[in-house]
PDB file of N, CA and C in Angstrom:
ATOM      1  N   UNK A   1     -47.251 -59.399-108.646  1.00  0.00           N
ATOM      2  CA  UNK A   1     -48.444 -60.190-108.799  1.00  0.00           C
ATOM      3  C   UNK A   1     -48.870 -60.112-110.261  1.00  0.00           C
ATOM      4  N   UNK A   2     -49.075 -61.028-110.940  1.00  0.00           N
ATOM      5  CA  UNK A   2     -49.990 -61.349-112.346  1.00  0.00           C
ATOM      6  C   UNK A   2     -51.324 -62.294-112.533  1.00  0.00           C
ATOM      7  N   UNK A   3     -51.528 -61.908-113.162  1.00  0.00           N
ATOM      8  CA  UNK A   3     -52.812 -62.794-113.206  1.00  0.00           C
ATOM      9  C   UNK A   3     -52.917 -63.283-115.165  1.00  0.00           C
ATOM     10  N   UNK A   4     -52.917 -64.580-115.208  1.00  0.00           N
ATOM     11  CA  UNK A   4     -53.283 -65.048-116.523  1.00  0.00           C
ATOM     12  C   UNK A   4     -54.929 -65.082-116.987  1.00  0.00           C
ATOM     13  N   UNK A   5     -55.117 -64.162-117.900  1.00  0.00           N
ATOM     14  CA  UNK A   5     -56.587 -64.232-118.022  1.00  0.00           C
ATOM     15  C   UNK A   5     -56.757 -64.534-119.910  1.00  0.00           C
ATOM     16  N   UNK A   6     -57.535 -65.569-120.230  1.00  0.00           N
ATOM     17  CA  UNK A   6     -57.666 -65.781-121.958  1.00  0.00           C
ATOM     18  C   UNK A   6     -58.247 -64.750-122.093  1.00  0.00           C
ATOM     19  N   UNK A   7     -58.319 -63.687-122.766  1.00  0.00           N
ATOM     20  CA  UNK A   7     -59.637 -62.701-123.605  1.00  0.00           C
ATOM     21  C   UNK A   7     -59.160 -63.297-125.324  1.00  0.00           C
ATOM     22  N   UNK A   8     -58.664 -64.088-125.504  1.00  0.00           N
ATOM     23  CA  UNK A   8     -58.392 -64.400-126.800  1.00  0.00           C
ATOM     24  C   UNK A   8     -60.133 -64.940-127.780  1.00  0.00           C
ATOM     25  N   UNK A   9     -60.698 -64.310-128.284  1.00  0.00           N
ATOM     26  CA  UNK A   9     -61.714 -64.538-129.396  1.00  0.00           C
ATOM     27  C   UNK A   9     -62.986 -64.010-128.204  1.00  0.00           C
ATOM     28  N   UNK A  10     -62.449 -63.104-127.087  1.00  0.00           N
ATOM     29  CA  UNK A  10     -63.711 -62.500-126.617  1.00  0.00           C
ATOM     30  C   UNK A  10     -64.261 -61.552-127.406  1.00  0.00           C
ATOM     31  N   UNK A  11     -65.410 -61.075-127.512  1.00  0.00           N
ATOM     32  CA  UNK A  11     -66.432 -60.470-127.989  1.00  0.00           C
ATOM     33  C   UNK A  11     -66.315 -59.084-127.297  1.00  0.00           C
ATOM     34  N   UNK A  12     -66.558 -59.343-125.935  1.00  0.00           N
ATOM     35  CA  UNK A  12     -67.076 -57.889-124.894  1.00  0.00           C
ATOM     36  C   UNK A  12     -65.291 -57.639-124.716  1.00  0.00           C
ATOM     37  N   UNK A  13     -64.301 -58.331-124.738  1.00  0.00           N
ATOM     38  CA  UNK A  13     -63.211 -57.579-125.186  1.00  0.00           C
ATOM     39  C   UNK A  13     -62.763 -56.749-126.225  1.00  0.00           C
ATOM     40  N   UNK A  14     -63.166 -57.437-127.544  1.00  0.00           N
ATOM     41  CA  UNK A  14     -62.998 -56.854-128.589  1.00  0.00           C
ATOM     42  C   UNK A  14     -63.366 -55.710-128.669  1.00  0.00           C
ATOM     43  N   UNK A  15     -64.649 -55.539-128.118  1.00  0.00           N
ATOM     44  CA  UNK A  15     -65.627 -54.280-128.526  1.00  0.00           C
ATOM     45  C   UNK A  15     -64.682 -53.178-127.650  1.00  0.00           C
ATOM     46  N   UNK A  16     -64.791 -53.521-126.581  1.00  0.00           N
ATOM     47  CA  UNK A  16     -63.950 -52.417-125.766  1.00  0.00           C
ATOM     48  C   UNK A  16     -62.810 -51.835-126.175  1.00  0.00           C
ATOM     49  N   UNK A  17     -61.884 -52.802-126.544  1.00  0.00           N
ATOM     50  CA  UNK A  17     -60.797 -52.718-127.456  1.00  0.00           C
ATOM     51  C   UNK A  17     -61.056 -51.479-128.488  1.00  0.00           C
ATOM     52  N   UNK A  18     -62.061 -51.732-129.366  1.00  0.00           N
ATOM     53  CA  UNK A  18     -62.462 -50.996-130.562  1.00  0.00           C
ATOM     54  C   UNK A  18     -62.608 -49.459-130.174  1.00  0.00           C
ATOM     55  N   UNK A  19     -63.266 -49.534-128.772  1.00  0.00           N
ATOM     56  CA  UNK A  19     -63.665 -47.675-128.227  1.00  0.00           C
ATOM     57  C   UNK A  19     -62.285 -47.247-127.876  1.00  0.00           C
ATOM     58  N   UNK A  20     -61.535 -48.280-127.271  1.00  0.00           N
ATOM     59  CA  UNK A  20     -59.671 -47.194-127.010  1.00  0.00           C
ATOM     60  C   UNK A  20     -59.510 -46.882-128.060  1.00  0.00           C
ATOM     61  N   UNK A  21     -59.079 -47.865-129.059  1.00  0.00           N
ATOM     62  CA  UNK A  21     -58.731 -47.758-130.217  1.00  0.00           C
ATOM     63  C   UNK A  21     -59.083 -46.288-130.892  1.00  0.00           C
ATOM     64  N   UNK A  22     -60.468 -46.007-131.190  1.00  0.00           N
ATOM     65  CA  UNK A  22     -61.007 -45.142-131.312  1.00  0.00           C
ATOM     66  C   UNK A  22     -61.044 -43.875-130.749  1.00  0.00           C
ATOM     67  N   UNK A  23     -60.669 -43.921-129.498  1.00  0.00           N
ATOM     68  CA  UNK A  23     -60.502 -42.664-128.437  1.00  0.00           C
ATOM     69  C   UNK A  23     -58.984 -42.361-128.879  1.00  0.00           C
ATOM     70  N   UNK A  24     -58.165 -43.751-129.210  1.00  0.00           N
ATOM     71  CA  UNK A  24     -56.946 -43.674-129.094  1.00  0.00           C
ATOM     72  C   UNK A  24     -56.243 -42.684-130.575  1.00  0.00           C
ATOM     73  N   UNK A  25     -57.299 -42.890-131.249  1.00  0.00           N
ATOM     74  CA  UNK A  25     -57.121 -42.193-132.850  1.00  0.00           C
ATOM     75  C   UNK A  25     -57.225 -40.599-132.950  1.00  0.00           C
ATOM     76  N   UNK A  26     -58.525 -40.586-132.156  1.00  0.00           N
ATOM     77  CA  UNK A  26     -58.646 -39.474-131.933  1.00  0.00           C
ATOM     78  C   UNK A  26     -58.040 -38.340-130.996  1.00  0.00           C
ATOM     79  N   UNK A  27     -57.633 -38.670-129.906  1.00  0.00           N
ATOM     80  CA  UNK A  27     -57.044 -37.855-129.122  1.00  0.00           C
ATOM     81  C   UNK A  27     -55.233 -38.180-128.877  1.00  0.00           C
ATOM     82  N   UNK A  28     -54.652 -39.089-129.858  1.00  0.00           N
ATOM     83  CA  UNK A  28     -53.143 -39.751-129.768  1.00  0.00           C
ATOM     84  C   UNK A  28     -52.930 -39.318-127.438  1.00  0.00           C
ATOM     85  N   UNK A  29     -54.308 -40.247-126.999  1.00  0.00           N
ATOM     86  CA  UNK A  29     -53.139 -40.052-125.865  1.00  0.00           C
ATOM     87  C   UNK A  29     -54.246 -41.728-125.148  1.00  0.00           C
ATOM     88  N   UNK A  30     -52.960 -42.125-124.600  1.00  0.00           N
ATOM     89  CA  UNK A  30     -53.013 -43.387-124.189  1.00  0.00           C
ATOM     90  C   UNK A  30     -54.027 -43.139-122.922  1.00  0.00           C
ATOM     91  N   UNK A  31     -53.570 -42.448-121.939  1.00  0.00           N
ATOM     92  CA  UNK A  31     -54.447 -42.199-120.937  1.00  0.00           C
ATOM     93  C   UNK A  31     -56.091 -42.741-121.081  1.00  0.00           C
ATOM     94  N   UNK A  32     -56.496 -41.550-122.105  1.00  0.00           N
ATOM     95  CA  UNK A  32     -57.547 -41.231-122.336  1.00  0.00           C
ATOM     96  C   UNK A  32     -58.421 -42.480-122.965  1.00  0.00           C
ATOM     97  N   UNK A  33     -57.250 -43.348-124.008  1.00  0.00           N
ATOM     98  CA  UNK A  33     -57.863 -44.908-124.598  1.00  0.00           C
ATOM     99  C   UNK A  33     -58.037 -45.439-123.580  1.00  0.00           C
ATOM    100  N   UNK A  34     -56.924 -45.330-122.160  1.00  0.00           N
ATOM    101  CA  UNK A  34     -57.135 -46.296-121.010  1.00  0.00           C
ATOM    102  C   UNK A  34     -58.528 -46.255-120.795  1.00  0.00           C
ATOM    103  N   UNK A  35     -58.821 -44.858-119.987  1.00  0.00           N
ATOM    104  CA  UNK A  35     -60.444 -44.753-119.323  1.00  0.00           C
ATOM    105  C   UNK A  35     -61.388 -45.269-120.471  1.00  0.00           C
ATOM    106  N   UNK A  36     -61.546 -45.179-121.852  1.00  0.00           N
ATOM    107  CA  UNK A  36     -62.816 -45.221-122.483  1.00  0.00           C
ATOM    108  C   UNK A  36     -62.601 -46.831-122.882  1.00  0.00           C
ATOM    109  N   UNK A  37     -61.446 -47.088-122.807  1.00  0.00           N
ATOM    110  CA  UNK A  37     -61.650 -48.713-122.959  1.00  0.00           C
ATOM    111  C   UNK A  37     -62.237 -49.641-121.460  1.00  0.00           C
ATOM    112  N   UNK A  38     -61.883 -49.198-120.593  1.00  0.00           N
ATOM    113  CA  UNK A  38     -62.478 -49.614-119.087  1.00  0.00           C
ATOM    114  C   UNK A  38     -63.850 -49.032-118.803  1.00  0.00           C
ATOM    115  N   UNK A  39     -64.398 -48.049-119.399  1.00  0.00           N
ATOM    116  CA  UNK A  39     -65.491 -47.698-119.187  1.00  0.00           C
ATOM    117  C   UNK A  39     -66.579 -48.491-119.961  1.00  0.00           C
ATOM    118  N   UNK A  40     -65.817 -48.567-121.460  1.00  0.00           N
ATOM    119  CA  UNK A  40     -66.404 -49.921-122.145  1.00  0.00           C
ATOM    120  C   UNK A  40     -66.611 -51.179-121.686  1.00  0.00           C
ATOM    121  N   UNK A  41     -65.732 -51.483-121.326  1.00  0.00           N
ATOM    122  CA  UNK A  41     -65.364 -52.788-120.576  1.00  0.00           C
ATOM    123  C   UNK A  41     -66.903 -53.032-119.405  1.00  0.00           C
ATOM    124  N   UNK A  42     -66.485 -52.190-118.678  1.00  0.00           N
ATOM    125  CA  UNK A  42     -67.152 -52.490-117.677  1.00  0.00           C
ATOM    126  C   UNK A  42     -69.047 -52.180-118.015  1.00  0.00           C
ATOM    127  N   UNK A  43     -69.256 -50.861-118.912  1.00  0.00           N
ATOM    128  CA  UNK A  43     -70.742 -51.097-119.688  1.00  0.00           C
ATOM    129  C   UNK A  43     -71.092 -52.520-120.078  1.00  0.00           C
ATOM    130  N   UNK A  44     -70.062 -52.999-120.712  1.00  0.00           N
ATOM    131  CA  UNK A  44     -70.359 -54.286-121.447  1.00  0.00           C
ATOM    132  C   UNK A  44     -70.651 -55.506-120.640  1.00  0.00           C
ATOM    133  N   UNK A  45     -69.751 -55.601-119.451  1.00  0.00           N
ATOM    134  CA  UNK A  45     -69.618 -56.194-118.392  1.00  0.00           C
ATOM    135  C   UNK A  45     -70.802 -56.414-117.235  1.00  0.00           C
ATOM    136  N   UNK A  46     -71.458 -55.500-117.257  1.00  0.00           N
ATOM    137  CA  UNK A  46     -72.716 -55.189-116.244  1.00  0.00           C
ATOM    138  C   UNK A  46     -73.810 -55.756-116.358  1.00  0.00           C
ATOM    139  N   UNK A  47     -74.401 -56.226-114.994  1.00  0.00           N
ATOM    140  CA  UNK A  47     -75.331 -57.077-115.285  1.00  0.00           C
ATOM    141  C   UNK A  47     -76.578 -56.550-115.047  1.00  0.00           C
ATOM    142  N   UNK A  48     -77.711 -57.162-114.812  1.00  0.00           N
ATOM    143  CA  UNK A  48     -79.119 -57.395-115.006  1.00  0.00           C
ATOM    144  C   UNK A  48     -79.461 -57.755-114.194  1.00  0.00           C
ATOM    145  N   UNK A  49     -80.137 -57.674-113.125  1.00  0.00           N
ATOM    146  CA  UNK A  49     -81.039 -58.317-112.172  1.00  0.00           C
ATOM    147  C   UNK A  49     -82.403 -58.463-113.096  1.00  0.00           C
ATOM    148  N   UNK A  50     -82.856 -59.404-112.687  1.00  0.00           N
ATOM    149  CA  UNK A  50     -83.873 -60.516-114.144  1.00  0.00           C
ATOM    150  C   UNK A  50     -85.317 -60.408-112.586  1.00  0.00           C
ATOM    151  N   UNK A  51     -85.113 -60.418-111.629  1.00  0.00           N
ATOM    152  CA  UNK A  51     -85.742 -60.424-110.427  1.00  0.00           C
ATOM    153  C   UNK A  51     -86.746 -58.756-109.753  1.00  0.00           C
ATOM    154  N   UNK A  52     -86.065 -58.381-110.138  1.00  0.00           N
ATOM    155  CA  UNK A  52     -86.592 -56.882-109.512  1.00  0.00           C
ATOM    156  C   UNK A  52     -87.812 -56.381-110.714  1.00  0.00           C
ATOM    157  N   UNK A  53     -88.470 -55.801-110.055  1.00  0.00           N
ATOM    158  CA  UNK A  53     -89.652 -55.013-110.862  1.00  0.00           C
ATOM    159  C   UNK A  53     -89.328 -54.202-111.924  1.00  0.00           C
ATOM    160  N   UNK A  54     -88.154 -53.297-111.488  1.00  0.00           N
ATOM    161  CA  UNK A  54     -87.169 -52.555-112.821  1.00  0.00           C
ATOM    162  C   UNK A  54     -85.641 -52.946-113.047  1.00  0.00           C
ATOM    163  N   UNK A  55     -85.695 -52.781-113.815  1.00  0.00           N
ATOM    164  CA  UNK A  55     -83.926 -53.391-113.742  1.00  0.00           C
ATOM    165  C   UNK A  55     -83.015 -52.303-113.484  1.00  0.00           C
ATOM    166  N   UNK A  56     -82.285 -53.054-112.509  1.00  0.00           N
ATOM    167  CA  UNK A  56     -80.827 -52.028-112.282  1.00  0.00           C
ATOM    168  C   UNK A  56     -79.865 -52.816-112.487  1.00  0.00           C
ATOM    169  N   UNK A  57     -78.595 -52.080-112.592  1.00  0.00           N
ATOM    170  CA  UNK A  57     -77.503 -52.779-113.222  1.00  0.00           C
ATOM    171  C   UNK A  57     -76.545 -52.247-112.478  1.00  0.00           C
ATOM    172  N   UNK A  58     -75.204 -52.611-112.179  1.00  0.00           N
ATOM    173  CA  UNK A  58     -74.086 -52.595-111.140  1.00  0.00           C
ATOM    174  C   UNK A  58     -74.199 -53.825-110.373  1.00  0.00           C
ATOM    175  N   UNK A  59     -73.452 -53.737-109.126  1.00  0.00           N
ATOM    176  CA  UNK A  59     -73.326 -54.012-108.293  1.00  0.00           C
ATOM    177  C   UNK A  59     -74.101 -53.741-107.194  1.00  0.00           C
ATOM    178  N   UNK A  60     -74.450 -54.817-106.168  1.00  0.00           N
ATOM    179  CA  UNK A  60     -75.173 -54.751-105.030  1.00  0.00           C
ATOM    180  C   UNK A  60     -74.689 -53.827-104.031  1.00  0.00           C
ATOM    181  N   UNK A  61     -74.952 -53.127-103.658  1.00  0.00           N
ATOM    182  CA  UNK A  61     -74.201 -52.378-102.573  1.00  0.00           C
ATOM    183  C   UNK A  61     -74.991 -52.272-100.903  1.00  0.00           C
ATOM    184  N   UNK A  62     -74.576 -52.825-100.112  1.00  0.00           N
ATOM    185  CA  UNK A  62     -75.481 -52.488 -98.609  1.00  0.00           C
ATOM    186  C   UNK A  62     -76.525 -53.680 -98.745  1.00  0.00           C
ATOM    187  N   UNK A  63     -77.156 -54.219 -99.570  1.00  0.00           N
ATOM    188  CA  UNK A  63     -77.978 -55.267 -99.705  1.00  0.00           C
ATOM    189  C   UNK A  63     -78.403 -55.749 -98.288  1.00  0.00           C
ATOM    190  N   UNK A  64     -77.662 -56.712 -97.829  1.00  0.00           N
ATOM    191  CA  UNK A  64     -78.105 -56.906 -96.522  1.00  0.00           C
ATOM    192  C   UNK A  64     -78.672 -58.685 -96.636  1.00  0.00           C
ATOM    193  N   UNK A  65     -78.777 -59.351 -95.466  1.00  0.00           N
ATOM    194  CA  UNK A  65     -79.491 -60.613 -96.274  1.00  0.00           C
ATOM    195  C   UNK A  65     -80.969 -60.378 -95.738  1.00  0.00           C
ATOM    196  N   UNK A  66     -81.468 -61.212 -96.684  1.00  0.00           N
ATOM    197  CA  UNK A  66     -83.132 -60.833 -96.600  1.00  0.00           C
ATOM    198  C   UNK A  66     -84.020 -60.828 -95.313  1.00  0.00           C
ATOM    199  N   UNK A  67     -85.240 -60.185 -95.473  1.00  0.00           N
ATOM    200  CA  UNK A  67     -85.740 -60.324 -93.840  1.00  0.00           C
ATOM    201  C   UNK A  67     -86.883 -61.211 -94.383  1.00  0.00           C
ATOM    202  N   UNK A  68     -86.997 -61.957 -92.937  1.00  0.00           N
ATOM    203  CA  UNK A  68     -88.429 -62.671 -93.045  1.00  0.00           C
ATOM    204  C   UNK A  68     -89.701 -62.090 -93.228  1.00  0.00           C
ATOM    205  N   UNK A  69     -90.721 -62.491 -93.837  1.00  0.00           N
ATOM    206  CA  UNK A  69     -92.425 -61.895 -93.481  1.00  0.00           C
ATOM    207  C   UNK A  69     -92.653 -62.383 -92.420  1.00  0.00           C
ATOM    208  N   UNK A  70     -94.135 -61.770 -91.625  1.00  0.00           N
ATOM    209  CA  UNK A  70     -94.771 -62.796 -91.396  1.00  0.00           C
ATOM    210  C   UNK A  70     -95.938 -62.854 -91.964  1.00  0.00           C
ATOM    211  N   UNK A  71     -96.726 -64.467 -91.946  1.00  0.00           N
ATOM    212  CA  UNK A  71     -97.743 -64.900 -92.717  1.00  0.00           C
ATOM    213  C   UNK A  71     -99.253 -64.231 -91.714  1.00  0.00           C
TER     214      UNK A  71
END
């Protein structure tokens, strides 16, 4: 299985890129660029609920669909 994905002139790629890179300088081990570039990745990646009183960020988990009031 493959998947074709452009990251060509991404931004939130690049950056991520830059922390392996960086992990990758420092510790010469690929592993370790893996995790801090995916950890980047995915910081960068994370969203915002714009709706809630405080903001949290991830993923929804258990959510549920909404319940009715009554008036």
């Amino acid at each position: 299985m493959s998947a074709d994905i452009d990251t060509e002139d991404d931004a939130i790629d690049a950056a991520a890129r830059a922390v392996g890179g960086q992990a990758f300088a420092a510790t010469k081990s690929g592993s370790i660029a893996s995790i801090a570039f995916a950890g980047e990745l995915a910081r960068l990646r994370s969203w915002v609920d714009p709706f809630s009183p405080t903001p949290k960020t991830g993923t929804l988990v258990g959510g549920g669909p909404p319940t009715e009031t009554e008036e």
